[in-house]
C-alpha atoms as a PDB file:
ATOM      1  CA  UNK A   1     -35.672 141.444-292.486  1.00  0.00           C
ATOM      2  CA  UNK A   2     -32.527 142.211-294.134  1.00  0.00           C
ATOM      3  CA  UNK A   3     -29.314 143.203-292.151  1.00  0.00           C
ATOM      4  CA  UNK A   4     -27.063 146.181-293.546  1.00  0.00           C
ATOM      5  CA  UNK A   5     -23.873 144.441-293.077  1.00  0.00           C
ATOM      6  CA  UNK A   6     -22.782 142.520-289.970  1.00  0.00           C
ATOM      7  CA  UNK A   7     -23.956 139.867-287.937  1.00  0.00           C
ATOM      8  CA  UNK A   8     -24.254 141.858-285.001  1.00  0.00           C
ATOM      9  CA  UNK A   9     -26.026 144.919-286.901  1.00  0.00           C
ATOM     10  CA  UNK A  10     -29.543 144.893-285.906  1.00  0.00           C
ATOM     11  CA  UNK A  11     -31.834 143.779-288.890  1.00  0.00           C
ATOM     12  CA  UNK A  12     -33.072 146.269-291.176  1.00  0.00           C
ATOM     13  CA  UNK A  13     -37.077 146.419-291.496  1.00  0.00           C
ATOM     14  CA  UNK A  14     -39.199 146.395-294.348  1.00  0.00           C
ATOM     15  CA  UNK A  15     -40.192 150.371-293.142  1.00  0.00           C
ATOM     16  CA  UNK A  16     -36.327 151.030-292.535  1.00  0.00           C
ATOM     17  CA  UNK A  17     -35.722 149.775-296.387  1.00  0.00           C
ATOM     18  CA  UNK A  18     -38.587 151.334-297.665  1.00  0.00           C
ATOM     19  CA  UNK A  19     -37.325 154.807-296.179  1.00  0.00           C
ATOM     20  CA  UNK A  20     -33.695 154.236-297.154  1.00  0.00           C
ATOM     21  CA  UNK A  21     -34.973 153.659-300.540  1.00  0.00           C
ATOM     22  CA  UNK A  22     -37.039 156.885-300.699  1.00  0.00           C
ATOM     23  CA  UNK A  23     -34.211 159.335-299.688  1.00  0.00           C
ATOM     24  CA  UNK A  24     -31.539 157.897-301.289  1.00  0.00           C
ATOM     25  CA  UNK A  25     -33.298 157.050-304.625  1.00  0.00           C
ATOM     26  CA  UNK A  26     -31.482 154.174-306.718  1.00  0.00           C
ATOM     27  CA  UNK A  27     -27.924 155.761-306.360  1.00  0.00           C
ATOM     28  CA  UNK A  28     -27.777 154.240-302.463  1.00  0.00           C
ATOM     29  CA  UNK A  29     -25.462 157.282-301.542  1.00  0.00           C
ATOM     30  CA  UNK A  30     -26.157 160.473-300.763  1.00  0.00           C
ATOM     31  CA  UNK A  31     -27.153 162.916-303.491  1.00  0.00           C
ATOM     32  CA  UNK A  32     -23.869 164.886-303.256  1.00  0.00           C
ATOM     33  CA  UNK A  33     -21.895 161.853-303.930  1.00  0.00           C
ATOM     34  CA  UNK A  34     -19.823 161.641-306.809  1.00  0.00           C
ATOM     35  CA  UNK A  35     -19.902 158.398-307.733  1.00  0.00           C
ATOM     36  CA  UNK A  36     -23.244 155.991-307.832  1.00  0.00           C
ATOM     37  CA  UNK A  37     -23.221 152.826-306.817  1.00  0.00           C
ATOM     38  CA  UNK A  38     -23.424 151.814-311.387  1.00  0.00           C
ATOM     39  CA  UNK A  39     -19.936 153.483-312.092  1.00  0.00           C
ATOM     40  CA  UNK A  40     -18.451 151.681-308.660  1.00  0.00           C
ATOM     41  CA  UNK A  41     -19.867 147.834-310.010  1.00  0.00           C
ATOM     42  CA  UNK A  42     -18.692 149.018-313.662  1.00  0.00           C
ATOM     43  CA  UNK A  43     -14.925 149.087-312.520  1.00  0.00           C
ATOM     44  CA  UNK A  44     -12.890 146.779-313.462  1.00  0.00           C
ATOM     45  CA  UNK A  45     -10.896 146.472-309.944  1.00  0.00           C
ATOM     46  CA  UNK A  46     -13.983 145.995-308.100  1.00  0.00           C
ATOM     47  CA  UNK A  47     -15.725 143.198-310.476  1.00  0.00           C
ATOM     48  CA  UNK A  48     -11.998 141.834-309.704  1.00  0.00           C
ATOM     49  CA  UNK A  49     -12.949 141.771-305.754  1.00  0.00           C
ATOM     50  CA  UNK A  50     -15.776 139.057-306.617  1.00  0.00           C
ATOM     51  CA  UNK A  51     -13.195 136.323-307.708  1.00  0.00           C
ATOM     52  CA  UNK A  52     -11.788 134.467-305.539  1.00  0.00           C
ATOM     53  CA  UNK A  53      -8.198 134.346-305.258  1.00  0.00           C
ATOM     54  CA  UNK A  54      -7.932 131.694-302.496  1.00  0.00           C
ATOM     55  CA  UNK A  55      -9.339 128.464-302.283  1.00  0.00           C
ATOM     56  CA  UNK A  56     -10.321 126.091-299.660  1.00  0.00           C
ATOM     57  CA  UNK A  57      -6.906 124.156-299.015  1.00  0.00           C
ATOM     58  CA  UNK A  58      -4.859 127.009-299.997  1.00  0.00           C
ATOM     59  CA  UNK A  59      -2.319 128.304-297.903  1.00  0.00           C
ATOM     60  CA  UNK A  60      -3.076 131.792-297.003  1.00  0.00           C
ATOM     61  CA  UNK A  61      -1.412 134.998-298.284  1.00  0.00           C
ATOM     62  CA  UNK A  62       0.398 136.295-295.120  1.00  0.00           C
ATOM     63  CA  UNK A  63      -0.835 139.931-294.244  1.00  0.00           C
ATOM     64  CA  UNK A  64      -0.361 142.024-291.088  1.00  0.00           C
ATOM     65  CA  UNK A  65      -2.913 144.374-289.468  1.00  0.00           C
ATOM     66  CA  UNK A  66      -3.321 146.490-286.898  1.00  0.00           C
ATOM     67  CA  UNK A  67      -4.733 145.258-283.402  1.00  0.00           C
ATOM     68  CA  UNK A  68      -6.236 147.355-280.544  1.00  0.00           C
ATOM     69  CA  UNK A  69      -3.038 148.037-278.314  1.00  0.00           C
ATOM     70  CA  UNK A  70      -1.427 150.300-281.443  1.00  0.00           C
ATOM     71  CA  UNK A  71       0.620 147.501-282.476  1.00  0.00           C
ATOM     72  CA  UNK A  72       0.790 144.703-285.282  1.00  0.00           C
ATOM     73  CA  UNK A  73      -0.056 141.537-285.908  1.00  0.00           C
ATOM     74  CA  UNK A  74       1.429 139.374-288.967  1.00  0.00           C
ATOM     75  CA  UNK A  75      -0.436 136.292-290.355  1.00  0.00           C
ATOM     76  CA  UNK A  76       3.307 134.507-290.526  1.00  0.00           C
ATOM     77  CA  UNK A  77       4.026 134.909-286.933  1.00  0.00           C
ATOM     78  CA  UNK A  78       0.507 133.021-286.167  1.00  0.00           C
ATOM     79  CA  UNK A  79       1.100 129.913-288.558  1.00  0.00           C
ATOM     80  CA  UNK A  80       1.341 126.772-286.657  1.00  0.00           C
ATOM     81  CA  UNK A  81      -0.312 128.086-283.037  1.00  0.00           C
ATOM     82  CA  UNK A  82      -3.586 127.225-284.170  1.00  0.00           C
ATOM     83  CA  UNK A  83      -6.816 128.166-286.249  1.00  0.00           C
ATOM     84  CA  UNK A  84      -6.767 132.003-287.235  1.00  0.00           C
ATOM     85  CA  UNK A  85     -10.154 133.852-287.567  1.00  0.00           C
ATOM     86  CA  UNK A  86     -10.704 137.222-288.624  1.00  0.00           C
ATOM     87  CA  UNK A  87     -13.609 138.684-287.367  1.00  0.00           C
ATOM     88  CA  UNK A  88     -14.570 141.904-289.497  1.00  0.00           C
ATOM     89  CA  UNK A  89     -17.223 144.177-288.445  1.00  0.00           C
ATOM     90  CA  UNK A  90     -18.330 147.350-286.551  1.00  0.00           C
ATOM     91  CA  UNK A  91     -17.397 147.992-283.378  1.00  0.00           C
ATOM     92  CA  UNK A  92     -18.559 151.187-282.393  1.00  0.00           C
END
């Protein structure tokens, strides 16, 4: 079983692959698609998303992102209340 993304996604089975595989081919997108997934992994930027640009120790880059209310949350204002976890997945 493999899962397509998050921990909470149910597992994909060997059918479900199997079928994904067959009617999207190798380019994993759909056939009107203009890019395949071989010119996304060719750029430059995105090989530059695989190295890591924080390491354990490190203090964090401060960010801000949105939160559910419509309003915004900064990693600054957090510093020093406690541990911070980001939680990134699909909630829908």
């Amino acid at each position: 079983m493999v899962s397509p993304g998050s921990p909470v996604d149910a597992p994909w089975s060997v059918p479900q692959q199997i079928l994904n595989q067959l009617r999207l081919g190798k380019r994993h997108a759909p056939r009107d698609s203009p890019l395949t997934l071989a010119d996304v992994m060719a750029r430059d930027d995105y090989r530059d998303l695989m190295r890591a640009k924080v390491h354990e120790g490190d203090v964090a880059p401060d960010f801000e992102l949105p939160v559910l209310d419509g309003g915004r949350v900064r990693l600054a204002d957090l510093r020093g209340a406690g541990p911070v976890a980001l939680v990134f997945g699909s909630y829908t």
